[in-house]
C-alpha atoms as a PDB file:
ATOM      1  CA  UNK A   1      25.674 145.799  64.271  1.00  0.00           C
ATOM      2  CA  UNK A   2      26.349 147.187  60.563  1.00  0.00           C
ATOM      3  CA  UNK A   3      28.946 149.077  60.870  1.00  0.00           C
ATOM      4  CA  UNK A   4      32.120 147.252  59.616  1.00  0.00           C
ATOM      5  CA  UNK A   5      33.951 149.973  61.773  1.00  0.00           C
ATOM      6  CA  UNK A   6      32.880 149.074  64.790  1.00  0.00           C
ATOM      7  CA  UNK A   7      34.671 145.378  65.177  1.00  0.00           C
ATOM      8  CA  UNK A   8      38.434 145.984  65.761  1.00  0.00           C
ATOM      9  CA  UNK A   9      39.443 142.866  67.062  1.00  0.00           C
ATOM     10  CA  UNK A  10      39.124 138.934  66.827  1.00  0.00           C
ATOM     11  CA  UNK A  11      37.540 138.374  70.368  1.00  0.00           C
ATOM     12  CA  UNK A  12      34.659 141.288  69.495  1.00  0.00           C
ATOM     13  CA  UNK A  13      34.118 139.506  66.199  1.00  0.00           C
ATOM     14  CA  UNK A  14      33.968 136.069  67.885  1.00  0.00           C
ATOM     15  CA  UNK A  15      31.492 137.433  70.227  1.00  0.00           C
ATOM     16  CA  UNK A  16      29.131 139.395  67.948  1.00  0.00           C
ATOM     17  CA  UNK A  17      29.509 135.991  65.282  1.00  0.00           C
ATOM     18  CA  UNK A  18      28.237 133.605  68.148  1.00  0.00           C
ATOM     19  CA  UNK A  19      25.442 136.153  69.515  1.00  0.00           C
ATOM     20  CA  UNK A  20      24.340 136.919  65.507  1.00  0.00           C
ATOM     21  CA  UNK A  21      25.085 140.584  66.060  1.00  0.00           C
ATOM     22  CA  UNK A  22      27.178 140.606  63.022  1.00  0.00           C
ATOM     23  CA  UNK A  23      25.708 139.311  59.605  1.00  0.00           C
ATOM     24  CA  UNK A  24      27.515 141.302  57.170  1.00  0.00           C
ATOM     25  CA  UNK A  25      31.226 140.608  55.101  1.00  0.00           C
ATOM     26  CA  UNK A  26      33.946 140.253  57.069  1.00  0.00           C
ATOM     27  CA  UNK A  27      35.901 142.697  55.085  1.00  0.00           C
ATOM     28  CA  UNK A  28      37.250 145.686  56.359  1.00  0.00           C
ATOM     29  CA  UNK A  29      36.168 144.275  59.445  1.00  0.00           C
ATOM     30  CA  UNK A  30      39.030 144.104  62.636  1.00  0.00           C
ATOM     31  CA  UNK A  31      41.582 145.305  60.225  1.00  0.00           C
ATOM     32  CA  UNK A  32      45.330 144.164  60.316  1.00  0.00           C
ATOM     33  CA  UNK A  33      44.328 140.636  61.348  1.00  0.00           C
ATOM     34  CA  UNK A  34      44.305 137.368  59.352  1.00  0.00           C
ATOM     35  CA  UNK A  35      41.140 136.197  57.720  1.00  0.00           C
ATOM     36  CA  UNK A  36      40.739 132.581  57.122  1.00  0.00           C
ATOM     37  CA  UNK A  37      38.291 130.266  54.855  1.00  0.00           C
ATOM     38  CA  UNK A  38      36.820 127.192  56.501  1.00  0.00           C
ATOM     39  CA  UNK A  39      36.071 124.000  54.908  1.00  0.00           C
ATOM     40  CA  UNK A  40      35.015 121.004  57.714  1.00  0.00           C
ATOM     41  CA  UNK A  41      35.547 117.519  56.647  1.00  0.00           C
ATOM     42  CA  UNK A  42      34.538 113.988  58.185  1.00  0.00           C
ATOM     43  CA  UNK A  43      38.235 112.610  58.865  1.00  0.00           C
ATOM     44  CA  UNK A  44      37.793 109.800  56.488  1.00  0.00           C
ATOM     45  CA  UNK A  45      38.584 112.371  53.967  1.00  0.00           C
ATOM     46  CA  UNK A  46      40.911 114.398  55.466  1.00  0.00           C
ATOM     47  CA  UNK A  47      44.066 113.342  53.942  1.00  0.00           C
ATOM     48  CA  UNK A  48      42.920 113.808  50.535  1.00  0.00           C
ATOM     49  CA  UNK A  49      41.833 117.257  51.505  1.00  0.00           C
ATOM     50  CA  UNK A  50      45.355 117.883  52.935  1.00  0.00           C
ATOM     51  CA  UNK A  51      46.661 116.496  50.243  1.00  0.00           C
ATOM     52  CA  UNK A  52      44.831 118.790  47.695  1.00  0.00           C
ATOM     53  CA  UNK A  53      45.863 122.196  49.431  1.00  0.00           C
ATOM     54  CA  UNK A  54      49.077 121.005  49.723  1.00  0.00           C
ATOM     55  CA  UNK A  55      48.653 120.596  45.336  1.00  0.00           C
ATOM     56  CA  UNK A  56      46.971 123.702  45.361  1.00  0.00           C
ATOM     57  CA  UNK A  57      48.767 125.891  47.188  1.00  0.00           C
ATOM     58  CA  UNK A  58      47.286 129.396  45.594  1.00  0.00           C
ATOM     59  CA  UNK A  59      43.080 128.640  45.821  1.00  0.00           C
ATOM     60  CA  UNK A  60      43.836 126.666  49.135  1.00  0.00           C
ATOM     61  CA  UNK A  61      46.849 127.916  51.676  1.00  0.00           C
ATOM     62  CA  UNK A  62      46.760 126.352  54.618  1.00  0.00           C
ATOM     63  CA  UNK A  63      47.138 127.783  57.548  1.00  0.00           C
ATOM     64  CA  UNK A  64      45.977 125.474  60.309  1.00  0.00           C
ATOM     65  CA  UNK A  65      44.500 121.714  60.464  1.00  0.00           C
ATOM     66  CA  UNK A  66      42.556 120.870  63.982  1.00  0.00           C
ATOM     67  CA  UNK A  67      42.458 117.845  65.457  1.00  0.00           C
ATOM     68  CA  UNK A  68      39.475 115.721  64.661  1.00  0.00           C
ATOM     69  CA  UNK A  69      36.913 117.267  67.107  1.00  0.00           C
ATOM     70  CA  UNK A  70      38.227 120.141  67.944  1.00  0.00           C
ATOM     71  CA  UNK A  71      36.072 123.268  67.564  1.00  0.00           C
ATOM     72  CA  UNK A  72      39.242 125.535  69.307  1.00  0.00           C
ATOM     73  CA  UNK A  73      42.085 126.729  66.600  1.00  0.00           C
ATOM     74  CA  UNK A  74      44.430 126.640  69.582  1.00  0.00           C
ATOM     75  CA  UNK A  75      47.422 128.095  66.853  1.00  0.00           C
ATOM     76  CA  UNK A  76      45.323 130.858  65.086  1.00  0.00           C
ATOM     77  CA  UNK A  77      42.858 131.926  67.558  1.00  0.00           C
ATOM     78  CA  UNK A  78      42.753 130.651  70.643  1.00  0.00           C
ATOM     79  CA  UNK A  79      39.591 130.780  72.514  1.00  0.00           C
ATOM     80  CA  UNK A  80      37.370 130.853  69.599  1.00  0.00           C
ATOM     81  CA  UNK A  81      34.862 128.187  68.188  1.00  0.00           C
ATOM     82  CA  UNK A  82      34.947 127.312  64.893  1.00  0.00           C
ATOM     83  CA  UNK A  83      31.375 125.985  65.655  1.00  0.00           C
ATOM     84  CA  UNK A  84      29.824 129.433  66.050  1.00  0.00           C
ATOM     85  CA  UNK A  85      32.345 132.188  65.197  1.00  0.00           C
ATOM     86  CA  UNK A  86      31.449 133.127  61.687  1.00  0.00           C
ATOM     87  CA  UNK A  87      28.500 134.659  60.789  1.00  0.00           C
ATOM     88  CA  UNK A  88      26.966 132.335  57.887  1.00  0.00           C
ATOM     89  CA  UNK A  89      27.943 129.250  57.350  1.00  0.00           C
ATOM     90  CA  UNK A  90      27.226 126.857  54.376  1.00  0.00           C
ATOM     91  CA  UNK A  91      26.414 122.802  54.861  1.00  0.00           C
ATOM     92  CA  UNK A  92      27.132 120.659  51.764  1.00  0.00           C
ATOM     93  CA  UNK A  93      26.051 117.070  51.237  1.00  0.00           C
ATOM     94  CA  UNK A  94      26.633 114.832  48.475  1.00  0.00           C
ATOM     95  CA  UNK A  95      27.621 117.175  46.208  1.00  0.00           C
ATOM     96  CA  UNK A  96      24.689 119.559  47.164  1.00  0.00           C
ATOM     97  CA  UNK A  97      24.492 122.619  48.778  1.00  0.00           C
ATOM     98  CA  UNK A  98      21.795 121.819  51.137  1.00  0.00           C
ATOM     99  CA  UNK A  99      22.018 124.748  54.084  1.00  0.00           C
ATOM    100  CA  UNK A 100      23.437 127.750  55.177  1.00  0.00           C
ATOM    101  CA  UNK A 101      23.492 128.914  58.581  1.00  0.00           C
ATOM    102  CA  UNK A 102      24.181 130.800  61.576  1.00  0.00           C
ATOM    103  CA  UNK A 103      26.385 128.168  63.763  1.00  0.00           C
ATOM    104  CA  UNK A 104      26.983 124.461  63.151  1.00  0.00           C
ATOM    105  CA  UNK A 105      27.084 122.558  66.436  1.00  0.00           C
ATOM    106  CA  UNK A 106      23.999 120.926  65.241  1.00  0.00           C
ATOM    107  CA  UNK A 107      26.032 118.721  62.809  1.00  0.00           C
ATOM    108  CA  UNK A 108      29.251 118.752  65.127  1.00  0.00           C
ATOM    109  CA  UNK A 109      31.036 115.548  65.437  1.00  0.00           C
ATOM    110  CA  UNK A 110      34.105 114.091  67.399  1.00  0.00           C
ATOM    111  CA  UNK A 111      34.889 113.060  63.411  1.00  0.00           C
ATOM    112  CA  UNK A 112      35.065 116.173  61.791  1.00  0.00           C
ATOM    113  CA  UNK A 113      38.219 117.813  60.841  1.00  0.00           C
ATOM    114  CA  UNK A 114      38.377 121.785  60.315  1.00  0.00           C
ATOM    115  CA  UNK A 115      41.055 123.465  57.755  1.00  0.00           C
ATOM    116  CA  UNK A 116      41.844 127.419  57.679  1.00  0.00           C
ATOM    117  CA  UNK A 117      42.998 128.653  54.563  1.00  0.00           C
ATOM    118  CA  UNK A 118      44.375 132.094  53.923  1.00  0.00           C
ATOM    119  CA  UNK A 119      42.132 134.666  52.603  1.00  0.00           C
ATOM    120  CA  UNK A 120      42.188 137.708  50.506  1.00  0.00           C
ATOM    121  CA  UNK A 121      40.867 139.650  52.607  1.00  0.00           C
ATOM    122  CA  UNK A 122      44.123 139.937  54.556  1.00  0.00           C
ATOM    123  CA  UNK A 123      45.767 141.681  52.042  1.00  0.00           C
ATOM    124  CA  UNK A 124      43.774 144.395  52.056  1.00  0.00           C
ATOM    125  CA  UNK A 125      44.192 146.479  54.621  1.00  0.00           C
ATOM    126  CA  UNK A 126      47.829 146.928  53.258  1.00  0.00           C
ATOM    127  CA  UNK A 127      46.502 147.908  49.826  1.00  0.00           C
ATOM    128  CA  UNK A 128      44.715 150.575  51.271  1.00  0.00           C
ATOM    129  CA  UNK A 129      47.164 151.781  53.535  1.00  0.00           C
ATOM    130  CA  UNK A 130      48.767 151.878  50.097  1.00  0.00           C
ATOM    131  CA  UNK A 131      46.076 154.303  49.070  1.00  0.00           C
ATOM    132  CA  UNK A 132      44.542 151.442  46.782  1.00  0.00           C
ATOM    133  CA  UNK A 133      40.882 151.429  47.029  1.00  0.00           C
ATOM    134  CA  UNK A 134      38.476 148.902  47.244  1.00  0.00           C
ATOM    135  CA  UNK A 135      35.519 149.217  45.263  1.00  0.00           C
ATOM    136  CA  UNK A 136      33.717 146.038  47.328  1.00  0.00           C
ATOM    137  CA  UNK A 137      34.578 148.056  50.609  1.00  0.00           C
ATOM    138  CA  UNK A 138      33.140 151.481  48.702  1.00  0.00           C
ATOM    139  CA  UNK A 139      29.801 150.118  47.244  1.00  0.00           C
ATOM    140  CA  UNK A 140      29.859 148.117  50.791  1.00  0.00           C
ATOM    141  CA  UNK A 141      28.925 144.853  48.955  1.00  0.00           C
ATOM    142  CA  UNK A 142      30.977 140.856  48.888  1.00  0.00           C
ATOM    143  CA  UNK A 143      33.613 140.801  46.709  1.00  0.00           C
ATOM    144  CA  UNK A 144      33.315 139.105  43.376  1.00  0.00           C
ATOM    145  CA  UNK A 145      33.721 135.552  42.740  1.00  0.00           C
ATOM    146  CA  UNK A 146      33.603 133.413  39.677  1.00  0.00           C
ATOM    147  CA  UNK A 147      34.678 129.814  38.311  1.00  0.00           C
ATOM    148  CA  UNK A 148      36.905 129.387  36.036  1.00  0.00           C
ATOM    149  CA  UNK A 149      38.204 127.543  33.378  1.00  0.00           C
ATOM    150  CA  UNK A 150      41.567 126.885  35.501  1.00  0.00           C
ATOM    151  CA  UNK A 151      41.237 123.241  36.621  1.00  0.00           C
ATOM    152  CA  UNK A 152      43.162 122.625  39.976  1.00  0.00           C
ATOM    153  CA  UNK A 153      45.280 119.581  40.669  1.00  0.00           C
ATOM    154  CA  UNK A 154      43.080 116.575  41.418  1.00  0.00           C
ATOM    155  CA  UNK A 155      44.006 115.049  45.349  1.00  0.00           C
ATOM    156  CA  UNK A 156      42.340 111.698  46.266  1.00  0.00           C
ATOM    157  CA  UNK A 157      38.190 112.497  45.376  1.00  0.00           C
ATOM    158  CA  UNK A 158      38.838 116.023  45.347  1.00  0.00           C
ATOM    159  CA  UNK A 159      39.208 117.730  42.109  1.00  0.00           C
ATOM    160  CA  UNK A 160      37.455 120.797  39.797  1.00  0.00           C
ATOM    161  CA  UNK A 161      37.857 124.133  38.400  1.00  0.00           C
ATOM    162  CA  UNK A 162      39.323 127.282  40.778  1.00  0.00           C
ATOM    163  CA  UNK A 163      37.459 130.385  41.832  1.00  0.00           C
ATOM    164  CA  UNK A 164      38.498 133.619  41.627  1.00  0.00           C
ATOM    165  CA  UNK A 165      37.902 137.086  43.382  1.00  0.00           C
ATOM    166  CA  UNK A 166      38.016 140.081  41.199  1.00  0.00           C
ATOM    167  CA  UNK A 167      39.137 143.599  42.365  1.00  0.00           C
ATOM    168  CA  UNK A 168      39.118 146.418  39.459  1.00  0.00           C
ATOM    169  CA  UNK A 169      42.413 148.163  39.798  1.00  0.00           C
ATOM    170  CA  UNK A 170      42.937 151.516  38.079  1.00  0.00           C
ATOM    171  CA  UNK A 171      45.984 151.171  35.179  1.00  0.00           C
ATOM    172  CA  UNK A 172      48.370 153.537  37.986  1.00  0.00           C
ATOM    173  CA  UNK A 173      47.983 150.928  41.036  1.00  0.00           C
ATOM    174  CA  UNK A 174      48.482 148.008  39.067  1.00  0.00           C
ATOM    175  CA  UNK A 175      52.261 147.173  39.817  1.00  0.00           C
ATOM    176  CA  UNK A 176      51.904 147.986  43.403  1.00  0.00           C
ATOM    177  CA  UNK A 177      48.915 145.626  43.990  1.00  0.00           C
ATOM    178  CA  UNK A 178      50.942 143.272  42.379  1.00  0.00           C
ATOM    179  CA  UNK A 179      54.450 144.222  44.680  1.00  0.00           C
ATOM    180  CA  UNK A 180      51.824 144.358  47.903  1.00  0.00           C
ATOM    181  CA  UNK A 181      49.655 140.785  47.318  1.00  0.00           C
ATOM    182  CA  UNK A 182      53.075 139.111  46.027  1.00  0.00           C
ATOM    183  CA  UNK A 183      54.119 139.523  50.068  1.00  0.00           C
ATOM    184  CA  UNK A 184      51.033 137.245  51.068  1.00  0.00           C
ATOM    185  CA  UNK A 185      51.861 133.767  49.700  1.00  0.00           C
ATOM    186  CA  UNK A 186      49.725 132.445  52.601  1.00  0.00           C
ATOM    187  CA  UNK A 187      46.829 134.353  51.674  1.00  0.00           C
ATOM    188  CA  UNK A 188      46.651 133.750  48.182  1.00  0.00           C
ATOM    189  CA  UNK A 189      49.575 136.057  46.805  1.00  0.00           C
ATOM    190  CA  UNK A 190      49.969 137.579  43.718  1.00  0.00           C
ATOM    191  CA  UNK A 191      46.813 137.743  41.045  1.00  0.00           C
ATOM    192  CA  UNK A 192      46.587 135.035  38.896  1.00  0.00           C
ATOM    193  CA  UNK A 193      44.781 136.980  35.755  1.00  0.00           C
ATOM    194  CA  UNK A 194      44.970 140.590  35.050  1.00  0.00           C
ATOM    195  CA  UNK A 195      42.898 141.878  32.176  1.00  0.00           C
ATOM    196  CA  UNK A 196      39.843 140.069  30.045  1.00  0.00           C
ATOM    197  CA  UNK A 197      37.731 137.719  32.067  1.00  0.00           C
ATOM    198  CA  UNK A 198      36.955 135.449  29.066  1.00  0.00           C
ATOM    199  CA  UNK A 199      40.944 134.518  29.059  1.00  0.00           C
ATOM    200  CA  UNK A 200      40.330 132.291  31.994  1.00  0.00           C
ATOM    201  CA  UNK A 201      36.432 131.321  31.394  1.00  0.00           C
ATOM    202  CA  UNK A 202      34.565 134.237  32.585  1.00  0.00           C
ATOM    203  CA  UNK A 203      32.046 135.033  30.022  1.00  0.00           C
ATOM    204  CA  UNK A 204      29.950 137.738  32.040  1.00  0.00           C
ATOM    205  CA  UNK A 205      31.845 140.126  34.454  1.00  0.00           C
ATOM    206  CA  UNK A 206      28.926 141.634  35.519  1.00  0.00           C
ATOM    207  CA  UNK A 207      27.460 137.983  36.603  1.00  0.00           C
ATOM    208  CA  UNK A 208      29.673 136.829  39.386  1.00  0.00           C
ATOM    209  CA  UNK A 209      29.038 133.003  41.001  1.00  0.00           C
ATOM    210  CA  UNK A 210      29.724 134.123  44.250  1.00  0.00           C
ATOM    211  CA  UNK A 211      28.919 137.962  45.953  1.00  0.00           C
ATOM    212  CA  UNK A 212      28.154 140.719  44.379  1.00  0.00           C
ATOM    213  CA  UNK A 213      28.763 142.905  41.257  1.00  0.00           C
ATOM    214  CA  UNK A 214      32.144 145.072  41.506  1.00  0.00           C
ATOM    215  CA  UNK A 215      31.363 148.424  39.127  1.00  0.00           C
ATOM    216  CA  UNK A 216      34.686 148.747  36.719  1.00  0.00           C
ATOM    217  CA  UNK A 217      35.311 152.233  36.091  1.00  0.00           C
ATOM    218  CA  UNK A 218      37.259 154.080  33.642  1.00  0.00           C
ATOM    219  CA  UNK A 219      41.357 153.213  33.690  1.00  0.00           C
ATOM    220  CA  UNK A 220      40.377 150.673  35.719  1.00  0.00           C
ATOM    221  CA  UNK A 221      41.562 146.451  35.291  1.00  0.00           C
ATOM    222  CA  UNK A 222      39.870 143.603  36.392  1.00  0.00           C
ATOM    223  CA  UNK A 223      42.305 142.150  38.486  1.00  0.00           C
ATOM    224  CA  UNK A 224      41.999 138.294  39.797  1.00  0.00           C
ATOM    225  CA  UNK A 225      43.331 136.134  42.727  1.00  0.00           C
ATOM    226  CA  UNK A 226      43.157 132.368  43.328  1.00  0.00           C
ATOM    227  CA  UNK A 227      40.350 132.135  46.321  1.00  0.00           C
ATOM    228  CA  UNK A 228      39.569 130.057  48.929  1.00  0.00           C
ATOM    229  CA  UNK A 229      35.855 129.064  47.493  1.00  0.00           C
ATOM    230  CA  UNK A 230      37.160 126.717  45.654  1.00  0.00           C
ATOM    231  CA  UNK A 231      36.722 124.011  47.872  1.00  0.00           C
ATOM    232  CA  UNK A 232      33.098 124.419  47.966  1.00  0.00           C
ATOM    233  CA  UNK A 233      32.892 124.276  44.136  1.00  0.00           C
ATOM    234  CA  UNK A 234      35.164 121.120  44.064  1.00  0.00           C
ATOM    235  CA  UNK A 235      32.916 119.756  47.009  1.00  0.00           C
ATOM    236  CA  UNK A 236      29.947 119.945  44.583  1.00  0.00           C
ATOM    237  CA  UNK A 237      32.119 118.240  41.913  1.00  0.00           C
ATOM    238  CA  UNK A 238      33.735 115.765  43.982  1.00  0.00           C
ATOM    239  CA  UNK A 239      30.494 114.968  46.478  1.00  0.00           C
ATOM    240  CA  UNK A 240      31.807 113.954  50.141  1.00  0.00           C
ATOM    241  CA  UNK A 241      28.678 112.906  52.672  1.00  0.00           C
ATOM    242  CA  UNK A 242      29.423 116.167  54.551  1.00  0.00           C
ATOM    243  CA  UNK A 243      31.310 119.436  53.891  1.00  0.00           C
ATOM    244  CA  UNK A 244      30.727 122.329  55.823  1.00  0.00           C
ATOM    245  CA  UNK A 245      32.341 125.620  55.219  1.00  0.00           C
ATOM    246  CA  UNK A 246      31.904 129.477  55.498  1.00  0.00           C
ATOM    247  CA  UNK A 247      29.572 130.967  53.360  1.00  0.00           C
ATOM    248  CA  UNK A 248      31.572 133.031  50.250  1.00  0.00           C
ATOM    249  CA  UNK A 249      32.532 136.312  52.127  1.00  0.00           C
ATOM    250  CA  UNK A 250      31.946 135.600  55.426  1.00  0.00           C
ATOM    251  CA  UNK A 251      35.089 134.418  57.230  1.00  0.00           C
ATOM    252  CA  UNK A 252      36.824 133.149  60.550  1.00  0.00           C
ATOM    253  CA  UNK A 253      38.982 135.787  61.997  1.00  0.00           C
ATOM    254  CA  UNK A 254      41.977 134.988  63.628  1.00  0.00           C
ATOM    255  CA  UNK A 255      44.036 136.539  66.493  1.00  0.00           C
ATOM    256  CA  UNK A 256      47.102 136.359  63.958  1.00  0.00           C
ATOM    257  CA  UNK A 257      48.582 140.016  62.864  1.00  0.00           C
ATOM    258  CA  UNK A 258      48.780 140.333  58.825  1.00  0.00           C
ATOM    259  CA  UNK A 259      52.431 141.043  59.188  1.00  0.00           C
ATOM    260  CA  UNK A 260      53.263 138.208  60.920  1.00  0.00           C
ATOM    261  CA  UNK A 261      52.563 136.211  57.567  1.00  0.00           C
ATOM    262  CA  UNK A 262      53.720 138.687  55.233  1.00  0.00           C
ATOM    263  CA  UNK A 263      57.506 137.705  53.631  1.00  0.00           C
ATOM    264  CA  UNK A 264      59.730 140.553  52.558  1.00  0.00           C
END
C-alpha cells in the first residue's frame, strides 16, 4: 500500500500501521486530520518531560498525555494503539539510538507514559487547499529536518538544541503560509526562520539530519518551523534509560479534524 491516496481516514491508517501495509510518510496521508509526534517515557521522567513541552511550547505542543500504561489515546483517537499504530518507530536508550521498528509492545510497560505533540503535517492540507504546494508531497519524499543552533529551554534532565522542518516557499506564497500556519499554534504555528539556513546553524541545506532533500527552486525561500523531533535529539543529549518515539516522518494519526484546533 503506496499510494498516500488511498488512506482517508484514522481507523484505515490504524489498521494498515498495525498489519505493516503502510511503510511510507504519513503526509498527505488521511488528509484534514491531526497528525501527532510520539515520544514514550518511563514515568519516573514524566514530569520533567511535561514540564519541558510546557517550556517549549513551539518544537513540543502538547496535545494529549496517557495515563501510565495506557496504549489507548482515549481523547485523540479512540480505539487506536499507540503500541502498533505508526508505521516505524524509533527505540532510544541511554542517549543512543539503538532500534527502529515496526510496533513496540515488545518493550511495553505498565510504567511508560506516551505524549502527542502537534505536527506539521496538519497544516498542510490547508496550505494546499490554499494552492501552496509542497515540494516533499511532489518529489514524494520526508520532509526536511535539521538541528539547529536554537537551544530550547532546559526542563528537569531534558535539554538541547531544536529541530526544524524546511518547506521552500516561492517569494508570492510567503505571507499566506505565514497567515495559514499562524492559525495552528498546536501544531507548531507560524515559521520560526525564513530565509538563510546558516542564520540559525544550518550550514548545508542540501544535507538535512532528518528525511530527505527538499529541491529549492527559483523565487523560492527556505521556510522553517519548530518540529516535533526535537525530543529525540534532546533524548540523545539528555540520555533517559528508555525513550521511544516515532521515527522522523512517520506519525500517529488521530481521529481529531484540523479545524477543530485551528484558532481564527
Amino acid at each position: 500500500m503506496n499510494n498516500t491516496k488511498i488512506i482517508q481516514s484514522p481507523k484505515e491508517f490504524w489498521k494498515a500501521s498495525r498489519n505493516n501495509e503502510y511503510l511510507k510518510s504519513t503526509s498527505g496521508v488521511a488528509p484534514g486530520y491531526v497528525q501527532t509526534n510520539l515520544a514514550v517515557l518511563p514515568k519516573e521522567y514524566a514530569f520533567d518531560f511535561l514540564l519541558f513541552c510546557q517550556r517549549n511550547p513551539k518544537p513540543c505542543p502538547l496535545l494529549e498525555v496517557m495515563e501510565p500504561g495506557q496504549p489507548e489515546p482515549k481523547i485523540l483517537a479512540e480505539g487506536a494503539d499507540i503500541r502498533t499504530d505508526i508505521p516505524y518507530y524509533r527505540v532510544y536508550k541511554n542517549g543512543k539510538l539503538t532500534e527502529e521498528t515496526k510496533n513496540i509492545t515488545e518493550y511495553w510497560s505498565d510504567d511508560l507514559v506516551s505524549f502527542l505533540l502537534g505536527c506539521s503535517f496538519t497544516f498542510e492540507t490547508a496550505m494546499l487547499n490554499a494552492n501552496i504546494p509542497l515540494r516533499h508531497l511532489e518529489q514524494d519524499t520526508i520532509v526536511p529536518m535539521y538541528i539547529t543552533n536554537i537551544q530550547t529551554t532546559p526542563a528537569g534532565i531534558f535539554s538541547g538544541p531544536m529541530v526544524v522542518s524546511m518547506r521552500p516557499i516561492h517569494k508570492d506564497n510567503l505571507v499566506r503560509a505565514v497567515q495559514i500556519t499562524s492559525r495552528f499554534p498546536a501544531t507548531h504555528g507560524a515559521p520560526i526562520h525564513i530565509g538563510d539556513p546558516k542564520g540559525i546553524g544550518i550550514e548545508n541545506i542540501n544535507l538535512p539530519d532528518f528525511g530527505e532533500r527538499a529541491e529549492i527552486k527559483g523565487n523560492e525561500i527556505p521556510v522553517f518551523w519548530a518540529c516535533g523531533v526535537t525530543p529525540q535529539v534532546v533524548a540523545l543529549k539528555s540520555k533517559p534509560s528508555i525513550m521511544i518515539t516515532h521515527s522522523p516522518g512517520y506519525m500517529f494519526i488521530t481521529n481529531e479534524r484540523d479545524e477543530s484546533i485551528a484558532v481564527l
